[in-house]
N, C-alpha and C. Protein backbone atom coordinates (compact mmCIF):
# COMPACT_ATOMS: atom_id res chain seq x y z
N UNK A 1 59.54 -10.88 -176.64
CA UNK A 1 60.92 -10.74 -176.24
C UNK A 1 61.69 -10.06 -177.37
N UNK A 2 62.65 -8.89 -177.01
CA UNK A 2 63.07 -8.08 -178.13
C UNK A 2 64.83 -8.76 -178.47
N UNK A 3 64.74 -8.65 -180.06
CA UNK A 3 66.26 -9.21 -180.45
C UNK A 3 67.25 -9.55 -179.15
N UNK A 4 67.43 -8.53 -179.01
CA UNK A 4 68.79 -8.51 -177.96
C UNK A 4 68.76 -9.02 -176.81
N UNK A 5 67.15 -9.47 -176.02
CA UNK A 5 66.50 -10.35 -174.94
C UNK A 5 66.94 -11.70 -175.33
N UNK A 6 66.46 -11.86 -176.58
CA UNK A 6 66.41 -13.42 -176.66
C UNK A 6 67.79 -13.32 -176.75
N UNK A 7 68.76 -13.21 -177.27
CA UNK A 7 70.09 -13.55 -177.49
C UNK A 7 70.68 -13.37 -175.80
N UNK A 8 70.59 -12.87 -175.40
CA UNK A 8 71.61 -12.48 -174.13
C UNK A 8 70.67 -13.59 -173.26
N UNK A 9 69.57 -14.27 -173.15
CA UNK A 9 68.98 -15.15 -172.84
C UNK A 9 69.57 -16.71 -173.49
N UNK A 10 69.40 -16.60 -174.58
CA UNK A 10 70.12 -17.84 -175.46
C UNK A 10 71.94 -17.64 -175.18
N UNK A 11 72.39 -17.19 -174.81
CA UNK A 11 73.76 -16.75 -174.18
C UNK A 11 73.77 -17.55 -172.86
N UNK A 12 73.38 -16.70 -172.34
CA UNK A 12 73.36 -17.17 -170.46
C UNK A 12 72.76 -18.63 -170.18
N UNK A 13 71.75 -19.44 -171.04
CA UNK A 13 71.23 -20.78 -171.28
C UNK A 13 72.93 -21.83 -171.62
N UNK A 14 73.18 -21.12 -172.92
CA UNK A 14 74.43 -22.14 -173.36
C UNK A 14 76.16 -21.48 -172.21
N UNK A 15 76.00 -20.44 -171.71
CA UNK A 15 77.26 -20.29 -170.76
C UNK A 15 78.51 -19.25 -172.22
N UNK A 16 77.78 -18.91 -173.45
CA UNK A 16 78.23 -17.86 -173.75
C UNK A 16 78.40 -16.52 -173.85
N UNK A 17 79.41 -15.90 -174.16
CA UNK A 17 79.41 -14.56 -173.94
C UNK A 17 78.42 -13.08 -174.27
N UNK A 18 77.47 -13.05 -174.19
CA UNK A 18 76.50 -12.33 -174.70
C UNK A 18 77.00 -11.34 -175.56
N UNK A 19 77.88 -10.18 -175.49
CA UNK A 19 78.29 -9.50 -176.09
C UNK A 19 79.39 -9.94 -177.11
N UNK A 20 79.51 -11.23 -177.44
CA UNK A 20 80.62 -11.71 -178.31
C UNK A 20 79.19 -12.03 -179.12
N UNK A 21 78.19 -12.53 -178.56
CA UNK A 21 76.80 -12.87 -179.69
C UNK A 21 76.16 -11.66 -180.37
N UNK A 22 76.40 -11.15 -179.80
CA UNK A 22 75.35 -9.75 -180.08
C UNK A 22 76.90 -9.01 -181.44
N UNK A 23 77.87 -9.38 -181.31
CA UNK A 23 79.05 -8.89 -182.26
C UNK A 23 78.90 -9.80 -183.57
N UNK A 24 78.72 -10.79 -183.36
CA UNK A 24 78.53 -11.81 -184.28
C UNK A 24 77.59 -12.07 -185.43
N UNK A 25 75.86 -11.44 -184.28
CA UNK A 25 74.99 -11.09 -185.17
C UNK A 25 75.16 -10.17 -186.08
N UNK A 26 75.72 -9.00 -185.61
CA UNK A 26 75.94 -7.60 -186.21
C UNK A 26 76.92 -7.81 -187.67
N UNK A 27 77.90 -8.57 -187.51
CA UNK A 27 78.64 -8.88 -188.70
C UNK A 27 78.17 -9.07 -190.33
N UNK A 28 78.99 -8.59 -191.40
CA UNK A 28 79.05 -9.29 -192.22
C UNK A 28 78.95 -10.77 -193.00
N UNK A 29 79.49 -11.51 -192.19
CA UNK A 29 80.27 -12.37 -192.53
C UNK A 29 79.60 -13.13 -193.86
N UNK A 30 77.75 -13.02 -193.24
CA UNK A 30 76.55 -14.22 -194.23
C UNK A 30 76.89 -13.33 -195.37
N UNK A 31 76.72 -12.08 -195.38
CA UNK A 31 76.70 -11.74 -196.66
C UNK A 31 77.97 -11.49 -197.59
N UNK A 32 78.99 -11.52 -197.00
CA UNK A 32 80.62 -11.74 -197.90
C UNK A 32 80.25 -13.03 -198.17
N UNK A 33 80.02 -14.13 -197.56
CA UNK A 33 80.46 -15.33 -198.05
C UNK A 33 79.82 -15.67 -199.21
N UNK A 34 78.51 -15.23 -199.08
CA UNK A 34 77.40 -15.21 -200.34
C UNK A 34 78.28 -14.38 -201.46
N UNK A 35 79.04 -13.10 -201.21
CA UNK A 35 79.10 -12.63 -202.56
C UNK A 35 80.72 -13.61 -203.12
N UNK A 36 81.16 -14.49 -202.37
CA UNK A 36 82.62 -15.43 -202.37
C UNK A 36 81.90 -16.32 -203.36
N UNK A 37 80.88 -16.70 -202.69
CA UNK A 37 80.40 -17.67 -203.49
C UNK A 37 79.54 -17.67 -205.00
N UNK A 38 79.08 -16.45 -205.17
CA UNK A 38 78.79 -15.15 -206.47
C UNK A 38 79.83 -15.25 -207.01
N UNK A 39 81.31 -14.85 -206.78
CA UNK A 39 82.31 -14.98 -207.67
C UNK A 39 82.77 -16.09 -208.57
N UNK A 40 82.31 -17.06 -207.76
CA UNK A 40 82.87 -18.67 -208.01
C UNK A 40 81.67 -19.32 -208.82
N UNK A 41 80.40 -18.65 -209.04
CA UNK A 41 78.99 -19.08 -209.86
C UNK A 41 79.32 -19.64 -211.10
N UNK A 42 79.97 -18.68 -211.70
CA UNK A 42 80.32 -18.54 -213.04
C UNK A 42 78.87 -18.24 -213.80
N UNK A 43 78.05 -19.01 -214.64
CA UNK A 43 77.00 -18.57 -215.23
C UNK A 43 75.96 -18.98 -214.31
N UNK A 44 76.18 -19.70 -213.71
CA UNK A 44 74.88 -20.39 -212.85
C UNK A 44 73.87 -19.07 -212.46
N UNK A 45 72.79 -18.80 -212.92
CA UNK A 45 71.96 -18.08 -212.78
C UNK A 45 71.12 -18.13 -211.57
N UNK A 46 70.99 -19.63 -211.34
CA UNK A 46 69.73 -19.95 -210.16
C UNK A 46 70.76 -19.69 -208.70
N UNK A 47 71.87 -20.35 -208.83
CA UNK A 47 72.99 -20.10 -207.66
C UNK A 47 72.87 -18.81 -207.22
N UNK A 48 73.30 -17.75 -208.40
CA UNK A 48 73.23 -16.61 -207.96
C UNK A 48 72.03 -15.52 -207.67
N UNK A 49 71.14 -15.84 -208.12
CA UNK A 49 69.87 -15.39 -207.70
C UNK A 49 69.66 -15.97 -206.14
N UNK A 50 69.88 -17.42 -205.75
CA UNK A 50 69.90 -18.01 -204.54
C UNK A 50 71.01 -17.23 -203.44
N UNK A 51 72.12 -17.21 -203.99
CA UNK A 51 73.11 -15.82 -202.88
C UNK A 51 72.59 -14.93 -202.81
N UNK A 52 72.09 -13.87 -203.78
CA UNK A 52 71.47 -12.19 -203.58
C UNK A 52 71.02 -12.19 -202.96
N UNK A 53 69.77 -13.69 -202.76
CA UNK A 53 68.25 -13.37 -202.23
C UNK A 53 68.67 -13.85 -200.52
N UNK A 54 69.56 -14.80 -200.72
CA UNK A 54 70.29 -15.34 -199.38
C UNK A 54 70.98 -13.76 -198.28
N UNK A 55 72.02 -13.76 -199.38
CA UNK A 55 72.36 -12.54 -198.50
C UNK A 55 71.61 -11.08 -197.99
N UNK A 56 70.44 -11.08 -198.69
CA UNK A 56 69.66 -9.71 -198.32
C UNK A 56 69.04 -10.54 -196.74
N UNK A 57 68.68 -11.92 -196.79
CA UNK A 57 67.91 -12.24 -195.94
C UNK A 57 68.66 -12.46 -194.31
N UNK A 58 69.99 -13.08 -194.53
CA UNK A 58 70.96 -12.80 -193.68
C UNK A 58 71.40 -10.62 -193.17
N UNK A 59 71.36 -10.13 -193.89
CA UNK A 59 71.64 -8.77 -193.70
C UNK A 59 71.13 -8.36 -193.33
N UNK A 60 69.39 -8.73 -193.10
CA UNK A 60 68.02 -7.67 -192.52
C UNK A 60 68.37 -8.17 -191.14
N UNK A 61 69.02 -9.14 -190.76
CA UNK A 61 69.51 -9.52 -189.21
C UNK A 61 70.37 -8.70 -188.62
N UNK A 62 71.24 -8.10 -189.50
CA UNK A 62 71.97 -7.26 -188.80
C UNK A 62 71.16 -5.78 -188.40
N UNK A 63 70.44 -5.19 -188.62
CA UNK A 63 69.43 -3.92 -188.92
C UNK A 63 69.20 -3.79 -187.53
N UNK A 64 68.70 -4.93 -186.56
CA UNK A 64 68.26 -5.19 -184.96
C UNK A 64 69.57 -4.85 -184.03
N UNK A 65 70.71 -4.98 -184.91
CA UNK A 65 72.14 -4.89 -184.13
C UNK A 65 72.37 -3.82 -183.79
N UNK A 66 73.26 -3.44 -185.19
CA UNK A 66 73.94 -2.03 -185.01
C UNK A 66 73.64 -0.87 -185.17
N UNK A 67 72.20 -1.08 -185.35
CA UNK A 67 71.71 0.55 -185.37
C UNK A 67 71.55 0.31 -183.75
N UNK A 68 71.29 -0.34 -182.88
CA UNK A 68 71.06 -0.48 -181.89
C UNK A 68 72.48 -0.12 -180.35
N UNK A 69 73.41 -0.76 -181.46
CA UNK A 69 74.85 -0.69 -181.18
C UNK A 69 75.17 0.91 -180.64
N UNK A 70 75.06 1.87 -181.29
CA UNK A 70 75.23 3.20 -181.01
C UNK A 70 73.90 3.47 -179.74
N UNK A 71 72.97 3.14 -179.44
CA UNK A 71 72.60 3.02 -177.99
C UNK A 71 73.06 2.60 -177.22
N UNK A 72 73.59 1.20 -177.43
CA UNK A 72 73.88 0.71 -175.83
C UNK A 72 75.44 0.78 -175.33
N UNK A 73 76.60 1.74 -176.44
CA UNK A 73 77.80 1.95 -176.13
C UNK A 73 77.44 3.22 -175.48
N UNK A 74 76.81 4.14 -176.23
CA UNK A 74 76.79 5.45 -175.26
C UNK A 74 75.49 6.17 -175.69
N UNK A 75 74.51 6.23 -174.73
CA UNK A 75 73.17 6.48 -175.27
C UNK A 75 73.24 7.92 -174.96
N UNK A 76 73.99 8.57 -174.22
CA UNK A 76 74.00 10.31 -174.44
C UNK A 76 74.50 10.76 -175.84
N UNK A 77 75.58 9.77 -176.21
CA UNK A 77 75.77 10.68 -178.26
C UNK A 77 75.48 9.40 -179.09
N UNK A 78 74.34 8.74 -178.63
CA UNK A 78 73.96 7.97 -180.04
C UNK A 78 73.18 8.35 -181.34
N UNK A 79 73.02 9.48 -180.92
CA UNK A 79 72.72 10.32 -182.25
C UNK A 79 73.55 10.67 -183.26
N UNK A 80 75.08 11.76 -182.48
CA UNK A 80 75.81 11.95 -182.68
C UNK A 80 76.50 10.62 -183.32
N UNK A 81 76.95 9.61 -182.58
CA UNK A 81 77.82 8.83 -183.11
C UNK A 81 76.85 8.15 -184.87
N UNK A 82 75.56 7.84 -184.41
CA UNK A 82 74.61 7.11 -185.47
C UNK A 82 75.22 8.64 -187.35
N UNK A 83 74.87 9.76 -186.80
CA UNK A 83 75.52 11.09 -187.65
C UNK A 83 77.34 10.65 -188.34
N UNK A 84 77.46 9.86 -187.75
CA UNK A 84 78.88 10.31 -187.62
C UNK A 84 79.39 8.63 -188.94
N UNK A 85 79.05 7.14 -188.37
CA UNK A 85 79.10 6.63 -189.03
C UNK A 85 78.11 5.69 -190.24
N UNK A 86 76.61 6.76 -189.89
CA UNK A 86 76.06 6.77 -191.44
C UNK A 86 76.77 8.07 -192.27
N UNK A 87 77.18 8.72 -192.10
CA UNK A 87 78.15 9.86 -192.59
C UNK A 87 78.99 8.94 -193.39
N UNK A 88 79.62 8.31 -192.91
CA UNK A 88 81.19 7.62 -193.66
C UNK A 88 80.28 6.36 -194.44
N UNK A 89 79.39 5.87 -193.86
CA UNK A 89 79.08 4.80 -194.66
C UNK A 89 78.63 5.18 -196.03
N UNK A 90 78.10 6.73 -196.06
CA UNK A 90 76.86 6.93 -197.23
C UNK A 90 78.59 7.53 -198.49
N UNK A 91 79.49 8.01 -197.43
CA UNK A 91 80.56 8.26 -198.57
C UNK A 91 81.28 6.74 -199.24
N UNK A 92 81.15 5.62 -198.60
CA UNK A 92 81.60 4.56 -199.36
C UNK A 92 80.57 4.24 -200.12
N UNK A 93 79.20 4.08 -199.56
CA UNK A 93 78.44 4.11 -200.74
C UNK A 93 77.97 4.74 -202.16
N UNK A 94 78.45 5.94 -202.01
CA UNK A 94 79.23 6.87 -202.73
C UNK A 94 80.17 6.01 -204.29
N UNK A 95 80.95 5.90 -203.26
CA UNK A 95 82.49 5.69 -203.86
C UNK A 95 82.01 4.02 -204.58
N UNK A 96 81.30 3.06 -203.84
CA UNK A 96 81.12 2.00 -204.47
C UNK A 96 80.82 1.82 -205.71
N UNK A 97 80.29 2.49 -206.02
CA UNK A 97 79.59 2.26 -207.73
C UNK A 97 80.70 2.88 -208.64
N UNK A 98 81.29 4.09 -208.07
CA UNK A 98 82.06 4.18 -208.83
C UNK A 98 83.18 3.63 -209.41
N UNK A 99 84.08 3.02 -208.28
CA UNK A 99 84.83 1.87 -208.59
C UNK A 99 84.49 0.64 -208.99
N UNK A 100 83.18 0.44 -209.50
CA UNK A 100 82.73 -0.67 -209.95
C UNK A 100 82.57 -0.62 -211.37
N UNK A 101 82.48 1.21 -211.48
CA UNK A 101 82.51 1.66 -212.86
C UNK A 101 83.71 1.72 -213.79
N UNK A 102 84.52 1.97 -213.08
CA UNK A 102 86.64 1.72 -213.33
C UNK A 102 86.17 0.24 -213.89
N UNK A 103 86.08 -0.73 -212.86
CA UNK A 103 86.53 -1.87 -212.81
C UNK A 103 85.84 -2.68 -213.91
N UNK A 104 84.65 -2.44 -214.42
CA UNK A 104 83.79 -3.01 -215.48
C UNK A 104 84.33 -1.86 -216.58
N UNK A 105 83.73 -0.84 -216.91
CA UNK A 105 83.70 -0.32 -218.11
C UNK A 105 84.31 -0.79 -219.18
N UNK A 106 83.61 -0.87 -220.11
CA UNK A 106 83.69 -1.31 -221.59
C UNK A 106 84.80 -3.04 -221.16
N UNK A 107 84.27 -3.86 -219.85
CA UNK A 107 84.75 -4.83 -219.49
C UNK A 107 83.51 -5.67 -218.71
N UNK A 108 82.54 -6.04 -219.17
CA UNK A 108 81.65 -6.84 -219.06
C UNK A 108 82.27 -8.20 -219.37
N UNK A 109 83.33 -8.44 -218.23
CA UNK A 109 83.13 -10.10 -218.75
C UNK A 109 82.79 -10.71 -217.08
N UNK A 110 82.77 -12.33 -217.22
CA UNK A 110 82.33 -12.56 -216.03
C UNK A 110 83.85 -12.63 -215.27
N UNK A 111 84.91 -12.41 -215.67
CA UNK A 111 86.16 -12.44 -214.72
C UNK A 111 86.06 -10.56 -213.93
N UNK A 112 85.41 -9.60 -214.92
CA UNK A 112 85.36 -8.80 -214.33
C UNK A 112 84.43 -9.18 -213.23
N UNK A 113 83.18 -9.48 -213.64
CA UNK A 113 82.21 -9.03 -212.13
C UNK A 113 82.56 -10.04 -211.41
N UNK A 114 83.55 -10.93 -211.40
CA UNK A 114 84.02 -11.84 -209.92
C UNK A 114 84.80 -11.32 -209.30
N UNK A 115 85.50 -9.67 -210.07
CA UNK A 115 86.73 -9.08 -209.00
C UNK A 115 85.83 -8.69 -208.32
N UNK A 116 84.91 -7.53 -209.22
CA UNK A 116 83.98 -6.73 -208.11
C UNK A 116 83.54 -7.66 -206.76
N UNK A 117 82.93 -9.04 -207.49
CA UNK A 117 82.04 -9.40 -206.27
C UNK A 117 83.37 -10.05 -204.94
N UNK A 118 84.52 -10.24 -205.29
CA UNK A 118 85.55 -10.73 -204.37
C UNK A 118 85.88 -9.14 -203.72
N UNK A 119 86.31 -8.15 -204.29
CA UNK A 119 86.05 -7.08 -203.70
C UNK A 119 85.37 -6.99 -202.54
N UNK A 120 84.10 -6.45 -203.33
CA UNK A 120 82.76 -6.52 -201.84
C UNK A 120 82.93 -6.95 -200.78
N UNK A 121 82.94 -8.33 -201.52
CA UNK A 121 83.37 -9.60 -199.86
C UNK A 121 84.24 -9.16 -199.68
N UNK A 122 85.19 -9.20 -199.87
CA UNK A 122 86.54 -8.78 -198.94
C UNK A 122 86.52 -7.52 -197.73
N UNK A 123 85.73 -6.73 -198.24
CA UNK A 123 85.42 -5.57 -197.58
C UNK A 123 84.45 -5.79 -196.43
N UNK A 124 83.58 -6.63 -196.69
CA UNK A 124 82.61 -7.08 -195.46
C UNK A 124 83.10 -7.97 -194.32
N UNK A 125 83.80 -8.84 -195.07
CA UNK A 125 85.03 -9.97 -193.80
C UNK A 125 85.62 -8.96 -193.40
N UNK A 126 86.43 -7.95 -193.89
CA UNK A 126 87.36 -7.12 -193.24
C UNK A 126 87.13 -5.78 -192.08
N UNK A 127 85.72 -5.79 -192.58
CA UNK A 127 84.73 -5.09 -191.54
C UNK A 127 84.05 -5.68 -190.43
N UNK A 128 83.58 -6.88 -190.88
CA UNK A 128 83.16 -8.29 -189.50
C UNK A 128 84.26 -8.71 -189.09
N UNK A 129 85.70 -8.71 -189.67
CA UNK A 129 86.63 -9.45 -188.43
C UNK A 129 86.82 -8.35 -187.95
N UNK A 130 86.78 -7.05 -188.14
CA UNK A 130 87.13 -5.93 -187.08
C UNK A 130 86.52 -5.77 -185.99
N UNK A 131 85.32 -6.01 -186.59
CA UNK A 131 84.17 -5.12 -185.34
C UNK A 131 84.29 -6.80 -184.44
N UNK A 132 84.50 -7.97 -185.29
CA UNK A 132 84.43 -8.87 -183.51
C UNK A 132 85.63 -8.93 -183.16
N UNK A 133 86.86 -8.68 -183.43
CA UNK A 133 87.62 -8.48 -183.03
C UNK A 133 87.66 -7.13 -181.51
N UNK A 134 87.50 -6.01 -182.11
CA UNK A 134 87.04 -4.68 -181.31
C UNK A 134 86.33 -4.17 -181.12
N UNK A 135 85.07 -4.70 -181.52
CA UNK A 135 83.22 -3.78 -181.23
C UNK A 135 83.38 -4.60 -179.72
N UNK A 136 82.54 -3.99 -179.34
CA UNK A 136 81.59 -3.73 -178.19
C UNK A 136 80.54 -3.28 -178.16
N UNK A 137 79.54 -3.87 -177.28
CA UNK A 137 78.02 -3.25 -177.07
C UNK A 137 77.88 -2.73 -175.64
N UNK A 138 78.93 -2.45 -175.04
CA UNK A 138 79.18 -2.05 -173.44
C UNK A 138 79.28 -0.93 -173.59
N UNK A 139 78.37 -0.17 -172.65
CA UNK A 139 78.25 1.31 -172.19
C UNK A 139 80.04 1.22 -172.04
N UNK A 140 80.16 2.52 -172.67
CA UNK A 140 81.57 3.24 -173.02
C UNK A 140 81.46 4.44 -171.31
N UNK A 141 82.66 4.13 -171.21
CA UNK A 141 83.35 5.35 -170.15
C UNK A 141 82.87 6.62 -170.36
N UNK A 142 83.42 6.62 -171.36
CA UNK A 142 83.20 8.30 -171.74
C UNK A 142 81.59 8.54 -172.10
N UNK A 143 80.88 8.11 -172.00
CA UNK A 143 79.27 8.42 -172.15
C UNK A 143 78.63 9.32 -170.80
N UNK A 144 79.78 9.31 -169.89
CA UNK A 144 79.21 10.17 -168.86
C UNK A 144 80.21 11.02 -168.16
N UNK A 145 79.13 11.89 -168.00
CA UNK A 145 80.03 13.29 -167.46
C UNK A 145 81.06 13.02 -166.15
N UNK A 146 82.15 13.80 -165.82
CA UNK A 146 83.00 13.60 -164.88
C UNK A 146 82.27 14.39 -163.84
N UNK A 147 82.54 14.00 -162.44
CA UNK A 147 81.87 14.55 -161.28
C UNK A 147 82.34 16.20 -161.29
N UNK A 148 81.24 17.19 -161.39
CA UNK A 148 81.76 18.36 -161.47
C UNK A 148 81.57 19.21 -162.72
N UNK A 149 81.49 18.32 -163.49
CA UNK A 149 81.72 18.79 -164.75
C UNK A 149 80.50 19.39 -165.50
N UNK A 150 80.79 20.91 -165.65
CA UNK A 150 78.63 21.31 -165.97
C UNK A 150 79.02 20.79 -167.84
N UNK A 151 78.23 20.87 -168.00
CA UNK A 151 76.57 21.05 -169.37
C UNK A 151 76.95 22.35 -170.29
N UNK A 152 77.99 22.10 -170.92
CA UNK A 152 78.48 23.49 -171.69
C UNK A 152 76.62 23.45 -172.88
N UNK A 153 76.54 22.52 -173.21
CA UNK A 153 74.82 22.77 -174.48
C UNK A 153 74.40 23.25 -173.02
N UNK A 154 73.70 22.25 -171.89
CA UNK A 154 72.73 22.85 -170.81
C UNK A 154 73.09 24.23 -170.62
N UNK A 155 74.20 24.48 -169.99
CA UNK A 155 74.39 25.86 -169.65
C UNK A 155 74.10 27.11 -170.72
N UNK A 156 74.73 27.02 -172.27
CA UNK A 156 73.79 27.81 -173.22
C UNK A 156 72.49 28.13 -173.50
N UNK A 157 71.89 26.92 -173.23
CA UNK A 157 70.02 26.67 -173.59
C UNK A 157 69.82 27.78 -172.29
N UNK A 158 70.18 27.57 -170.85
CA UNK A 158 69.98 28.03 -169.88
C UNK A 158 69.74 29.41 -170.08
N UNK A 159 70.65 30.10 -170.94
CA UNK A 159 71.01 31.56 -170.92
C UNK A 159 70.57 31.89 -172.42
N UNK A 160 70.33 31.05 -172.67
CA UNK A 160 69.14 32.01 -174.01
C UNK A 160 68.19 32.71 -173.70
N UNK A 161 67.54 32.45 -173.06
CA UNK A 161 66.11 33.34 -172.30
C UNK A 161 66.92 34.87 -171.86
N UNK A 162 67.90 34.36 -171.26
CA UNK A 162 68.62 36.26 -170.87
C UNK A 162 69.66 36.43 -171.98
N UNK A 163 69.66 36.66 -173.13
CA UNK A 163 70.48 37.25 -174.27
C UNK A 163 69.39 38.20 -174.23
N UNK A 164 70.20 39.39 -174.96
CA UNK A 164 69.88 40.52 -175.22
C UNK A 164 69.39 40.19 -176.88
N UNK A 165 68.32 41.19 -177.37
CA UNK A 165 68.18 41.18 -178.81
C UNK A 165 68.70 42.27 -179.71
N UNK A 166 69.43 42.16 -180.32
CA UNK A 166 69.64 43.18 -181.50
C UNK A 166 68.26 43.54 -181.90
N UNK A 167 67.97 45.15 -182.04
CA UNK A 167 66.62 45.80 -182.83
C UNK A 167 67.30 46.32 -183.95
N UNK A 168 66.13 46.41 -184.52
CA UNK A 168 66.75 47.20 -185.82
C UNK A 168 66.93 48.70 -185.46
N UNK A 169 66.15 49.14 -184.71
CA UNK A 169 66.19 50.34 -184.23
C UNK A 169 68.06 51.03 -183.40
N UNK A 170 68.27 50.66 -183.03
CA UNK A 170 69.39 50.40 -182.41
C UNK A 170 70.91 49.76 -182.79
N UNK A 171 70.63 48.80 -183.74
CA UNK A 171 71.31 48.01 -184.28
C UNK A 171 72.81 47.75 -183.52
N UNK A 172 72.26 47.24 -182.06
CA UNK A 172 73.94 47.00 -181.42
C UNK A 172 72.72 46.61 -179.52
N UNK A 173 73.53 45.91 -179.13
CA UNK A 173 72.83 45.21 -177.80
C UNK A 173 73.24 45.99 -177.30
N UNK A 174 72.03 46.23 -175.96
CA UNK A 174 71.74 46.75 -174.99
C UNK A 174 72.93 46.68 -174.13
């Protein structure tokens, strides 16, 4: 039985909303709270080795979600859309280290790395209360064409076979 079977199964068993479960899984939330609780460690070494290892293990749960997520809202541009917000994600990932570099430099203390790690979290709650707030895993409207409406890519592919070729000989179409 695949991720999203068993849940929409374990849904319909207890009389909850399947797509409020399937939002829930997808979230942040395990892994902000882990880095909340990283902030608040102080030296505790074993604690925080116990969150890292916690939160990677909570996060590989989400992997079954939302890459999945851009299929089942609109499986004609889930490519497109998958392009679109690993695009923005890889520019915060980007940007993460660097502001981590502001925020520490020549400031290695542990009050610094509790902003960073309250940071982080903050950013992951603020991303999990969004998406259950407004995600959806429901085929989107707009994933399908209006009655009538041709295939502007189909219709190009169509008419490649009859384009003319520029020769060198000639250098200008037939």
């Amino acid at each position: 039985m695949q991720k999203e079977e068993m849940a929409v199964h374990s849904c319909s068993t207890k009389d909850m909303d399947s797509n409020w479960f399937l939002r829930l899984q997808d979230c942040h939330l395990g892994p902000a709270l882990c880095l909340f609780v990283m902030a608040g460690a102080g030296c505790n070494i074993q604690l925080i080795i116990a969150m890292l290892m916690l939160s990677q293990v909570v996060e590989a749960g989400n992997y079954g979600g939302w890459l999945i997520n851009h299929i089942d809202i609109a499986p004609s541009f889930s490519g497109t859309l998958f392009g679109i917000t690993n695009g923005v994600s890889m520019l915060v990932s980007w940007l993460g280290p660097v502001l981590v570099g502001f925020m520490t430099d020549e400031n290695q203390t542990l009050e610094a790395w509790s902003a960073v790690f309250i940071m982080a979290g903050s950013v992951l709650a603020a991303d999990s209360i969004f998406f259950l707030m407004f995600g959806s895993g429901s085929e989107q409207s707009w994933n399908y064409k209006a009655e009538g409406e041709s295939d502007e890519v189909e219709s190009r592919m169509n008419n490649v076979n009859n384009t003319p070729i520029v020769t060198q000989e000639n250098n200008q179409l037939p």
